[in-house]
Protein backbone atom coordinates (compact mmCIF):
# COMPACT_ATOMS: atom_id res chain seq x y z
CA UNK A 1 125.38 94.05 118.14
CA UNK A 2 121.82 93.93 119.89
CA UNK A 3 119.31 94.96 117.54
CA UNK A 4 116.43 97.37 118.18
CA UNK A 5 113.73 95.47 116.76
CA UNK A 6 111.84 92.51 118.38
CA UNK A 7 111.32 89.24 116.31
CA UNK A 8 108.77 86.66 117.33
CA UNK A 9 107.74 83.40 115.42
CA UNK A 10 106.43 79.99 116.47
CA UNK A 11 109.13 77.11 117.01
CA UNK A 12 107.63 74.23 117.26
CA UNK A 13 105.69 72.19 113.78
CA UNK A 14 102.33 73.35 113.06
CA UNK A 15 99.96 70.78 114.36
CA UNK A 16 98.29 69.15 117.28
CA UNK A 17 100.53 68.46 119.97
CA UNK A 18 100.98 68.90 123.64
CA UNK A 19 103.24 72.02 123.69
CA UNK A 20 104.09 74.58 120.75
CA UNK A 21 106.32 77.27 121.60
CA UNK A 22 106.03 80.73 120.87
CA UNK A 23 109.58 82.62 120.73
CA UNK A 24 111.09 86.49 120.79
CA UNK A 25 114.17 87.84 120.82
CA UNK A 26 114.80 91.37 121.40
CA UNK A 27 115.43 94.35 123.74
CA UNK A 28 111.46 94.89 123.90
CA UNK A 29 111.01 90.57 124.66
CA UNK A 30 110.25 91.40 127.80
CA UNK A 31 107.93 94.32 127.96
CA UNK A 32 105.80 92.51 125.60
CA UNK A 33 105.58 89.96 128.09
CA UNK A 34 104.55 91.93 130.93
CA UNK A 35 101.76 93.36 128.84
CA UNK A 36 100.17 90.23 127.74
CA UNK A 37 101.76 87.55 131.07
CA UNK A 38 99.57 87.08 133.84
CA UNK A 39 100.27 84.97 136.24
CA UNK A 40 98.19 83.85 139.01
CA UNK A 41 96.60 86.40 141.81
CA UNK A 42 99.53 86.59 144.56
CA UNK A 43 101.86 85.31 142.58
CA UNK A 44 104.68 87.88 140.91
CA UNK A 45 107.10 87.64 138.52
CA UNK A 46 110.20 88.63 138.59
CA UNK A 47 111.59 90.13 135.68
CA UNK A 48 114.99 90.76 136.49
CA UNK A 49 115.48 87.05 136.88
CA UNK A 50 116.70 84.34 134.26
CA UNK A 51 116.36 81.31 132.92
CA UNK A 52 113.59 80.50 135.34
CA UNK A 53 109.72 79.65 134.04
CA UNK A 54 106.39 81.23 135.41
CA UNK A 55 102.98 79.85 134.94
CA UNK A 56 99.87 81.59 133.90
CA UNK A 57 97.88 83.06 131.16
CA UNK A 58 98.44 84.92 127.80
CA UNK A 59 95.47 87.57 128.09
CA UNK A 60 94.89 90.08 124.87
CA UNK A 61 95.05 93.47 126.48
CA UNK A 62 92.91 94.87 123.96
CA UNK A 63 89.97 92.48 125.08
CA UNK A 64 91.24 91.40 127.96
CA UNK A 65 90.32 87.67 127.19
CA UNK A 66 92.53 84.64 128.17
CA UNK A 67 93.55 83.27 125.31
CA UNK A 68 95.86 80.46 126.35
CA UNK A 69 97.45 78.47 130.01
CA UNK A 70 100.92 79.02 129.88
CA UNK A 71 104.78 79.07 131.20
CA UNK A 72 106.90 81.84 130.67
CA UNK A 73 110.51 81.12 129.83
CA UNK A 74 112.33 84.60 130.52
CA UNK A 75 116.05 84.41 129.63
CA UNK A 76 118.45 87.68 129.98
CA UNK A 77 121.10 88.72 127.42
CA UNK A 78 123.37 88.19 126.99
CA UNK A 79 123.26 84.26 128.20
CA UNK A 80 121.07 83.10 125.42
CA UNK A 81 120.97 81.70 122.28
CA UNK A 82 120.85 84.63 120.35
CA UNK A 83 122.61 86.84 123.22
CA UNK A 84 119.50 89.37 123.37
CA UNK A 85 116.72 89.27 125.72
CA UNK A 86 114.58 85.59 124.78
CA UNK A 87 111.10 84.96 125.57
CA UNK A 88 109.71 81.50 125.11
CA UNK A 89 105.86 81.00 125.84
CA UNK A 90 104.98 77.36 126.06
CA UNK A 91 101.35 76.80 124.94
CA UNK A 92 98.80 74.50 123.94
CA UNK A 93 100.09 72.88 121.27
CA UNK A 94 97.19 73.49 118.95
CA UNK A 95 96.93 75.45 115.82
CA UNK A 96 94.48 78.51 116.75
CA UNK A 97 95.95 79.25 120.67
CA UNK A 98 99.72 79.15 118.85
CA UNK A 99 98.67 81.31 116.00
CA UNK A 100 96.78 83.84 118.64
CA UNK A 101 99.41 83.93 121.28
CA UNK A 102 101.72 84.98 118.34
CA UNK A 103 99.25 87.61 117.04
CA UNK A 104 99.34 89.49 120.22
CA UNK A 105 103.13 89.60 120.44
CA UNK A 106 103.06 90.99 116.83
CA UNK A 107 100.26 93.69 118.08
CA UNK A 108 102.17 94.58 120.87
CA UNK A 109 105.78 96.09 118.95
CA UNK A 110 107.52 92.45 117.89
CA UNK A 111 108.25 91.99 114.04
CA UNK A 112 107.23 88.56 112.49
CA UNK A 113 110.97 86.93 112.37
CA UNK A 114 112.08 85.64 109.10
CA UNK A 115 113.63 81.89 108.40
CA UNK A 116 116.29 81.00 110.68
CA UNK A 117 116.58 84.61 111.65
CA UNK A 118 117.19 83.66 115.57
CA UNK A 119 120.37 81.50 114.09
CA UNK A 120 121.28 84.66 112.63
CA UNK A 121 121.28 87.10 115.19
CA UNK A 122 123.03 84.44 117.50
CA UNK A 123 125.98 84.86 114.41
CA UNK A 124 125.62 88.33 114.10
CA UNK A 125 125.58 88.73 117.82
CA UNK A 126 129.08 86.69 117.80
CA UNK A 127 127.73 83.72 120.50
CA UNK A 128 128.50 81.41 117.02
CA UNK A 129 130.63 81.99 113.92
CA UNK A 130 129.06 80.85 110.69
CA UNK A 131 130.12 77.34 110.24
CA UNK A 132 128.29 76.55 113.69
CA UNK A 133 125.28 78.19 112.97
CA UNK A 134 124.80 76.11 109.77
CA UNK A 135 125.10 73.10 111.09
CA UNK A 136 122.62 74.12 113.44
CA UNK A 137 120.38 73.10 110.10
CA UNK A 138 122.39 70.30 109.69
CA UNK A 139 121.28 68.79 112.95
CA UNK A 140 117.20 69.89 112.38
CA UNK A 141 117.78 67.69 108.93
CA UNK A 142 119.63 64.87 110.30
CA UNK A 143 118.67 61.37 108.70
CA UNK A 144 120.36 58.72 111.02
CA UNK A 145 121.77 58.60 114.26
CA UNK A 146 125.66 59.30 112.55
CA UNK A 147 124.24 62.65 110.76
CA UNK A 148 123.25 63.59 114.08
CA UNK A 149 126.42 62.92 115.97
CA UNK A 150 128.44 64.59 113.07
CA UNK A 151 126.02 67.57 112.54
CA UNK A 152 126.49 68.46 116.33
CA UNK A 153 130.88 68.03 116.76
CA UNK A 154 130.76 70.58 114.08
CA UNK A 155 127.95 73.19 116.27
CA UNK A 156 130.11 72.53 119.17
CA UNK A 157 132.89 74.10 116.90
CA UNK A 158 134.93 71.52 115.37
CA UNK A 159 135.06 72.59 112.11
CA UNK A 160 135.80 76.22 113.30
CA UNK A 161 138.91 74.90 114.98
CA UNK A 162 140.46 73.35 112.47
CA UNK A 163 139.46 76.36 109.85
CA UNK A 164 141.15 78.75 112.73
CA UNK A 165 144.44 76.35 112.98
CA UNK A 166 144.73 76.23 108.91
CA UNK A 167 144.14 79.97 108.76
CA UNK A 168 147.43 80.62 111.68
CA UNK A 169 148.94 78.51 109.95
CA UNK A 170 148.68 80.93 106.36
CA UNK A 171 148.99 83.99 108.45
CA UNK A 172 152.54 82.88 109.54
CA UNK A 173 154.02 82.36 106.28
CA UNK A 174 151.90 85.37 105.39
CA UNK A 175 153.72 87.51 108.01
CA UNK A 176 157.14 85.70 106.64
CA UNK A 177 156.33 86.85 103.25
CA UNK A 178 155.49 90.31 103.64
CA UNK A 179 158.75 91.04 106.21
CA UNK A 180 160.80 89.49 103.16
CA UNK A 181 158.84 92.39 100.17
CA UNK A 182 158.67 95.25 102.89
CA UNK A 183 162.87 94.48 104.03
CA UNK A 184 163.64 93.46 100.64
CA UNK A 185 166.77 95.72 100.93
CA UNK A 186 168.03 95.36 104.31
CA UNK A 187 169.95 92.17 105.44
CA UNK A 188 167.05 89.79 107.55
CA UNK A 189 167.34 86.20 107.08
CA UNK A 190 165.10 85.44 104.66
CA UNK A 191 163.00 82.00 104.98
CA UNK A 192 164.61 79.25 102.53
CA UNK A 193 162.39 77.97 99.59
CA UNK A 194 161.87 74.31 100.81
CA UNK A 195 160.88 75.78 104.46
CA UNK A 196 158.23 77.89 102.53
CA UNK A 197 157.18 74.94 100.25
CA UNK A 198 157.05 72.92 103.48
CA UNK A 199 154.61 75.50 104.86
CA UNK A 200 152.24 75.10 101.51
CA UNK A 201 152.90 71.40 101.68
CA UNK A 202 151.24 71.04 105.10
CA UNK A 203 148.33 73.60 104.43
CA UNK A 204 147.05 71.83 101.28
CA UNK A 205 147.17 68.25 103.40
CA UNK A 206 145.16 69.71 105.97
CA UNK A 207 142.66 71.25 103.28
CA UNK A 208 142.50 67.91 101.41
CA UNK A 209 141.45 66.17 104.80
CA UNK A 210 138.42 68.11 105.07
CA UNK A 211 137.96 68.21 101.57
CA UNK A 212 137.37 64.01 102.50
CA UNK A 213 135.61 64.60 105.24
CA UNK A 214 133.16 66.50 102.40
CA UNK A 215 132.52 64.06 100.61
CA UNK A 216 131.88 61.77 103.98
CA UNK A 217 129.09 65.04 104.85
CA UNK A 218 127.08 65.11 101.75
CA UNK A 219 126.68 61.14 101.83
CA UNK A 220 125.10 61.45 105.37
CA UNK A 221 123.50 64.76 105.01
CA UNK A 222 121.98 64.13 101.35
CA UNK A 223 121.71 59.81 101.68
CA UNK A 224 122.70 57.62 98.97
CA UNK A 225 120.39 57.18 95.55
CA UNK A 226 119.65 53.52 95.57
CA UNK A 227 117.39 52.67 92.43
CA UNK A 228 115.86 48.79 92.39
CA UNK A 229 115.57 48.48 88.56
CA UNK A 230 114.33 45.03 86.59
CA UNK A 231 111.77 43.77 84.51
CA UNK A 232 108.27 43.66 85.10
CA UNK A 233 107.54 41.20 88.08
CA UNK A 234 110.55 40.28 89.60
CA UNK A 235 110.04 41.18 93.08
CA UNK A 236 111.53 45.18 93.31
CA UNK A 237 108.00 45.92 95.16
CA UNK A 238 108.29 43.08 97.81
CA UNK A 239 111.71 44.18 97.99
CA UNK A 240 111.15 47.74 98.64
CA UNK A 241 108.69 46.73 101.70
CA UNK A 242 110.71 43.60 102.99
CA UNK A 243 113.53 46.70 103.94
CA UNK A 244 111.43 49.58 104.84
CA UNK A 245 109.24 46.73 107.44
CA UNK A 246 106.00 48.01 106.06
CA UNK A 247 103.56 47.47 103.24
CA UNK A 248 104.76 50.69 100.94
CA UNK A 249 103.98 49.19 97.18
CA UNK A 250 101.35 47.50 96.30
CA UNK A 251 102.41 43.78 95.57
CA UNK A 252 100.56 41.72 92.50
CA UNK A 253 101.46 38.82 90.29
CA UNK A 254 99.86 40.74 87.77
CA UNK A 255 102.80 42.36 85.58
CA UNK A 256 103.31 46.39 85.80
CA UNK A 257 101.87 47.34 88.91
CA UNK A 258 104.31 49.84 89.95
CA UNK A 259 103.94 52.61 87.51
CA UNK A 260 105.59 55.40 89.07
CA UNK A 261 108.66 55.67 90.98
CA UNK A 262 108.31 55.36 94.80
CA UNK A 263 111.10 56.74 97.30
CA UNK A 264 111.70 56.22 100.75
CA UNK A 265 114.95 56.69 103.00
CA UNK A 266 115.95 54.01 105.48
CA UNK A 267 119.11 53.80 107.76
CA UNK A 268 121.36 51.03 106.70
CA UNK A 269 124.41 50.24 108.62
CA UNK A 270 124.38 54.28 110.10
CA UNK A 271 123.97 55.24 106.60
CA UNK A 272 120.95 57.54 104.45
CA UNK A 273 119.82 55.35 101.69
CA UNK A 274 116.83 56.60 99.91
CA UNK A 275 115.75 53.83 98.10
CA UNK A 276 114.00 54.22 94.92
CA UNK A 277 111.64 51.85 93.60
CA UNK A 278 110.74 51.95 89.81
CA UNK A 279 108.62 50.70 86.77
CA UNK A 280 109.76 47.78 85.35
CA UNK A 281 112.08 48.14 82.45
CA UNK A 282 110.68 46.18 78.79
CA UNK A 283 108.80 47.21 75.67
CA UNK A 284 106.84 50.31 75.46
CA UNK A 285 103.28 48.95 74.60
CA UNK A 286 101.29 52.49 75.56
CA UNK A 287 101.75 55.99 76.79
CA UNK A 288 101.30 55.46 80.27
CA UNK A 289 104.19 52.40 80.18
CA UNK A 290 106.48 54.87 78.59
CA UNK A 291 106.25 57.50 81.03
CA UNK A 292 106.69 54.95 83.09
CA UNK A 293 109.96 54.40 81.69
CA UNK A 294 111.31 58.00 81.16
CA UNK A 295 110.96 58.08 84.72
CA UNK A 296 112.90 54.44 85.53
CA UNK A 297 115.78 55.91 83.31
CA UNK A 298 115.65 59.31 84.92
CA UNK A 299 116.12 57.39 88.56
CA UNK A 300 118.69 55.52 87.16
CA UNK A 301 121.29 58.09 85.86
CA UNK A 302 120.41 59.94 88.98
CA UNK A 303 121.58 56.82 91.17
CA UNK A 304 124.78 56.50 93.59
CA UNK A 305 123.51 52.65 93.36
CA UNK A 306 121.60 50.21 91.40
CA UNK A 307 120.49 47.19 92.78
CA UNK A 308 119.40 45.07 89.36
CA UNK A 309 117.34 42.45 90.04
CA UNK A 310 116.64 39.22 88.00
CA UNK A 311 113.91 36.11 88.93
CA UNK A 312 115.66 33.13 89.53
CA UNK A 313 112.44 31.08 89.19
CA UNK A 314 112.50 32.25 85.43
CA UNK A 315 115.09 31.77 82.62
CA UNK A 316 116.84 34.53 81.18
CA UNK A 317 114.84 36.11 78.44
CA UNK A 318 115.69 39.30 75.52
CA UNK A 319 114.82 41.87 78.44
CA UNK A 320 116.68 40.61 80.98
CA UNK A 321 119.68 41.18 78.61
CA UNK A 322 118.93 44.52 77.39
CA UNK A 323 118.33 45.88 80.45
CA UNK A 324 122.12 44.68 81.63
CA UNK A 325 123.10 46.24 78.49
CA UNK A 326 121.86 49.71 79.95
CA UNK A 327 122.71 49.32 83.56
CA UNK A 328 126.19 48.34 82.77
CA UNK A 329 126.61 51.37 80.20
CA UNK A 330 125.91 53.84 83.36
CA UNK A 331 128.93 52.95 84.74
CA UNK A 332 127.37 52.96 88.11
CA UNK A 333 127.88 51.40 91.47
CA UNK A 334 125.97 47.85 90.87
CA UNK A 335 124.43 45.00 92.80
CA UNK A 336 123.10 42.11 91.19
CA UNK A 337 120.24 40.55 92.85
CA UNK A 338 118.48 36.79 92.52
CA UNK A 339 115.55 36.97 93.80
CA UNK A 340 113.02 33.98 94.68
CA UNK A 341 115.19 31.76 95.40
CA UNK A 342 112.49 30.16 97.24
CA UNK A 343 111.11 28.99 94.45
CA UNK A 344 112.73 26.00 92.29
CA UNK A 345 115.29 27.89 90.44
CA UNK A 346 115.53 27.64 86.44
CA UNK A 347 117.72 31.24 86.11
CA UNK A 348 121.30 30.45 84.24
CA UNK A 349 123.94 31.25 86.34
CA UNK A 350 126.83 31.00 84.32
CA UNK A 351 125.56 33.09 82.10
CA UNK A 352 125.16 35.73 84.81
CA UNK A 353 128.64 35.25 85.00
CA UNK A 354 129.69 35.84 81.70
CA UNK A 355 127.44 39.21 81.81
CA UNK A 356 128.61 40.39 85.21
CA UNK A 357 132.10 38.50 86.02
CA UNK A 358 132.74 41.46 88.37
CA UNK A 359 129.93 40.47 90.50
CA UNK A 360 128.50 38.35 92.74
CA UNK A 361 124.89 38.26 92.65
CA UNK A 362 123.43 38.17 95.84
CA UNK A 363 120.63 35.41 96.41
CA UNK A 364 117.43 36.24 97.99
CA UNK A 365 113.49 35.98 98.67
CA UNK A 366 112.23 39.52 99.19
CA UNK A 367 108.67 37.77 100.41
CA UNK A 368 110.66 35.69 102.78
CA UNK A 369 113.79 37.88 103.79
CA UNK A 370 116.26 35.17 102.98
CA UNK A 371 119.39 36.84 102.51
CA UNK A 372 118.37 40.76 103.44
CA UNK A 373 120.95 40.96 105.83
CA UNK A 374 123.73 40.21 103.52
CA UNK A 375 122.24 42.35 101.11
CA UNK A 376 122.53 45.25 103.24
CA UNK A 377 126.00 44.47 104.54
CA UNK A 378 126.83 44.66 100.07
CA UNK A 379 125.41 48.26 99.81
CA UNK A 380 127.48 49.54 103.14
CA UNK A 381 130.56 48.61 101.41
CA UNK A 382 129.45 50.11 97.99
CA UNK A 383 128.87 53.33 100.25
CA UNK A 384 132.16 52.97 101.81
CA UNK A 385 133.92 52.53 98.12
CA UNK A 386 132.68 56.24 97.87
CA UNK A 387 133.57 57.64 101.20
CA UNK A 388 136.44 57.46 104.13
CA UNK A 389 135.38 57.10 107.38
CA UNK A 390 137.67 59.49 108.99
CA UNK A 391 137.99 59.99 113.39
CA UNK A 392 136.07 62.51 114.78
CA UNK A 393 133.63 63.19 111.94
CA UNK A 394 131.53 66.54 111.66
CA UNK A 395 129.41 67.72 108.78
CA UNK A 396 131.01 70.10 105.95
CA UNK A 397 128.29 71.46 103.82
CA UNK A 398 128.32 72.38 100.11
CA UNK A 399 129.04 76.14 100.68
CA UNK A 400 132.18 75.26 103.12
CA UNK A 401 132.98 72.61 100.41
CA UNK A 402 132.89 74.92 97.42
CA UNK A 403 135.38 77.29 99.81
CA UNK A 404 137.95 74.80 100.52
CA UNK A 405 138.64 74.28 96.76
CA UNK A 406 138.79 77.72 95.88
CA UNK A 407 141.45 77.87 99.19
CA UNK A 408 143.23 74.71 97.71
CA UNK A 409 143.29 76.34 94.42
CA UNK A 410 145.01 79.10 95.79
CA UNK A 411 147.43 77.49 97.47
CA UNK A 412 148.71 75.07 94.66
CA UNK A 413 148.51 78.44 92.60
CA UNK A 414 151.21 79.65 95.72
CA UNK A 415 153.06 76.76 95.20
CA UNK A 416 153.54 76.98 91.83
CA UNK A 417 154.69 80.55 91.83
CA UNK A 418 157.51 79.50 94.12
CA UNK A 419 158.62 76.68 91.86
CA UNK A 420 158.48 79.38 88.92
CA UNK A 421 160.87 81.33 91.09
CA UNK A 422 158.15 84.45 91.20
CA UNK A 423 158.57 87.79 93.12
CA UNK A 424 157.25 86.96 96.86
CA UNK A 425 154.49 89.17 95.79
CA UNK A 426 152.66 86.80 93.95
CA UNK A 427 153.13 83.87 96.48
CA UNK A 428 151.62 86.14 99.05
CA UNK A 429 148.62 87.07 96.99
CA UNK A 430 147.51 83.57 96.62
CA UNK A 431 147.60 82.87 100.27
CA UNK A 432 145.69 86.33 101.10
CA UNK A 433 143.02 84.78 98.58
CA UNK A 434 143.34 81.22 100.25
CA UNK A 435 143.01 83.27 103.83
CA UNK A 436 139.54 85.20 102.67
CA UNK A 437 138.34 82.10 100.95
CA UNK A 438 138.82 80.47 104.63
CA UNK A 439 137.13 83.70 106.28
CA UNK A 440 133.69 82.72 104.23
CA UNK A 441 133.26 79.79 106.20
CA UNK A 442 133.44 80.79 109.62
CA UNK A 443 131.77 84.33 107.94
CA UNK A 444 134.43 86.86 108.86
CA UNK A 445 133.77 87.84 104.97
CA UNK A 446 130.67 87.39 103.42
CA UNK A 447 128.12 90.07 102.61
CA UNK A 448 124.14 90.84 103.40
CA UNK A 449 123.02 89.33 100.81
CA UNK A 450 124.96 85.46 101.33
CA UNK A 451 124.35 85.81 104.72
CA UNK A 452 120.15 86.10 103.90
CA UNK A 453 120.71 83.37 101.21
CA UNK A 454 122.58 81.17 103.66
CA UNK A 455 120.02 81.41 106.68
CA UNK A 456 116.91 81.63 104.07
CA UNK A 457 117.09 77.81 104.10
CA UNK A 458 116.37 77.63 107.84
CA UNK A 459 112.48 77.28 109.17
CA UNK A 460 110.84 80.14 110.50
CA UNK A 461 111.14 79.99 114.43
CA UNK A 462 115.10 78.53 114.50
């Protein structure tokens, strides 16, 4: 499915850099690069050869000026990524020669490529089914080293496998089915109801597993809301900056200096959080304090995690316990922090207790790092109260997500028919609908229009 046009787009992030890479794909990749390529005097290139670089200049032919040094990557269809002739010019990495070089290629027949529109010809092209070339964005948006890992099993075609074994699996008991409606009145041996609920049995385990391994993806793929929430001046600034390493907030004994919510995502224990600092909670004395607090509120009914913090240098006073009031009423994942605890300590703990007898407040000093470490050890187990580490992990986005359960609908749809004692009929229409759900993630059916939605998320250039 080579396509007549020629795309071309830069690559690599706008900016100064060493090298930024201008790419085409195309049948015409490579007469555009004859016309604007030239290498040294002497020195040919030849163009029926692959995968092999060439050094010299990008010239305009209309002025005939040099416009950048270069190598010339020439790769031959249909052993590249998108299977059509591929171009790669490796420039200057600076703004104006990346932005000219890609000019020229657009004056000389190429069309400006749209986002992730290499990805998509490499699809369309077959070299990758659908479920591969989305986690291709997976890995470009990978927070931690595990999203990486994960993001790539499922390019190499992990997911695809097990969506390909699942779907034999249907089209077996699919082929059963239909032998039984089209030989309804001849004598075959028709397959006994437990062997067929047996069949539907297995298939919805296996779509539950990587229904899990779902909700294991959007953790690392999206990270995990943590919100520090407290009072004015109990130490969620120093906090925030004692596990980020760096001077984010600005720190003050003077009450309310964080006034707006501040996010940042750090790896803890191979996990995305994206911790959220906030305003301290307490009365509303002006406008700017309570928009302050609409936006503390907003964080926290947004959060996978709060991590309420208290001053054990102080007493307990009417805001501490209102605030516990609210937190508790979210019904959210909680961790209940002591700070200063290098400071003589006044706080009440029993009545902590009698507030929170769930929980074990963890005692720290955010200006010290006393107790960090077991903090962080506390929110990797409230993260692994919400997911399963499963073997051999791989990323299942929201789309392939979305498709599972309309495939497990159908098949406890199935299931139920053949309970209800229903014409085979109906038992095989539910697993045709489970089968085509399954067929929209590898992309064996989806239109023109999902397909642009899909890839429209992708940068230009990938």
């Amino acid at each position: 499915m080579i396509r007549e046009d020629t795309i071309a787009a830069i690559s690599t992030p706008i900016g100064t850099s060493g090298i930024g890479i201008v790419r085409m794909s195309g049948d015409k990749a490579f007469s555009i690069a004859k016309k604007i390529f030239y290498p040294p005097t002497h020195t040919r290139v030849n163009w029926s050869s692959s995968l092999k670089m060439h050094y010299g200049w990008i010239v305009d032919p209309e002025t005939k000026e040099r416009v950048d040094e270069v190598l010339l990557s020439l790769m031959q269809a249909p052993r590249t990524y998108t299977r059509e002739h591929v171009v790669e010019i490796n420039c200057h990495g600076g703004v104006v020669p990346l932005r000219k070089v890609l000019e020229i290629c657009l004056k000389q027949g190429a069309r400006l490529a749209q986002p992730g529109e290499f990805t998509k010809r490499a699809f369309l092209n077959g070299r990758i089914d659908l479920s591969q070339a989305e986690s291709v964005l997976d890995i470009v948006q990978a927070k931690t080293e595990k999203a990486l890992k994960m993001a790539v099993k499922a390019q190499a075609g992990e997911l695809s496998k097990l969506i390909h074994s699942l779907r034999e699996d249907m089209v077996d008991i699919l082929s059963l089915l239909e032998a039984e409606i089209d030989f309804a009145h001849e004598e075959i041996e028709m397959l006994p109801e437990k062997e067929k609920e047996r069949y539907l049995n297995s298939s919805i385990q296996k779509v539950e597993n990587l229904l899990e391994r779902a909700k294991t993806s959007q953790v690392y793929r999206e990270g995990v809301k943590t919100v520090i929430a407290g009072k004015t001046n109990v130490g969620k600034s120093s906090l925030l900056n004692n596990l980020l390493e760096r001077e984010r907030a600005i720190v003050s004994s003077i009450p309310g200096t964080t006034r707006d919510t501040i996010e940042e995502t750090i790896n803890i224990k191979g996990f995305p959080v994206i911790l959220i600092d906030t305003a301290g909670l307490g009365a509303i004395r002006n406008l700017l304090v309570k928009k302050s607090m609409e936006r503390t509120h907003h964080s926290l009914i947004e959060a996978d995690i709060i991590l309420l913090m208290v001053d054990g240098s102080s007493p307990l006073e009417k805001e501490d316990k209102e605030i516990f009031v609210r937190v508790k009423n979210l019904n959210k994942q909680l961790l209940l922090i002591i700070n200063k605890i290098d400071l003589p300590q006044r706080i009440d703990k029993n009545k902590l207790k009698e507030d929170f007898p769930d929980l074990a407040p963890v005692e720290i000093s955010a200006t010290k790092g006393t107790g960090i470490d077991k903090l962080k050890e506390d929110v990797a187990k409230c993260i692994l109260k919400k997911v399963h580490p499963i073997d051999e992990e791989f990323m299942v986005n929201v789309r392939q997500n979305e498709c599972l359960k309309k495939t497990k609908k159908c098949l406890l749809r199935a299931k139920e028919s053949l309970r209800n004692r229903l014409s085979e009929e109906f038992l095989a229409l539910e697993i045709r609908e489970a089968i085509a759900s399954l067929d929209e993630i590898t992309g064996k059916r989806l239109g023109e229009e999902v397909l642009d939605r899909i890839f429209s998320n992708f940068c230009i250039g990938k």
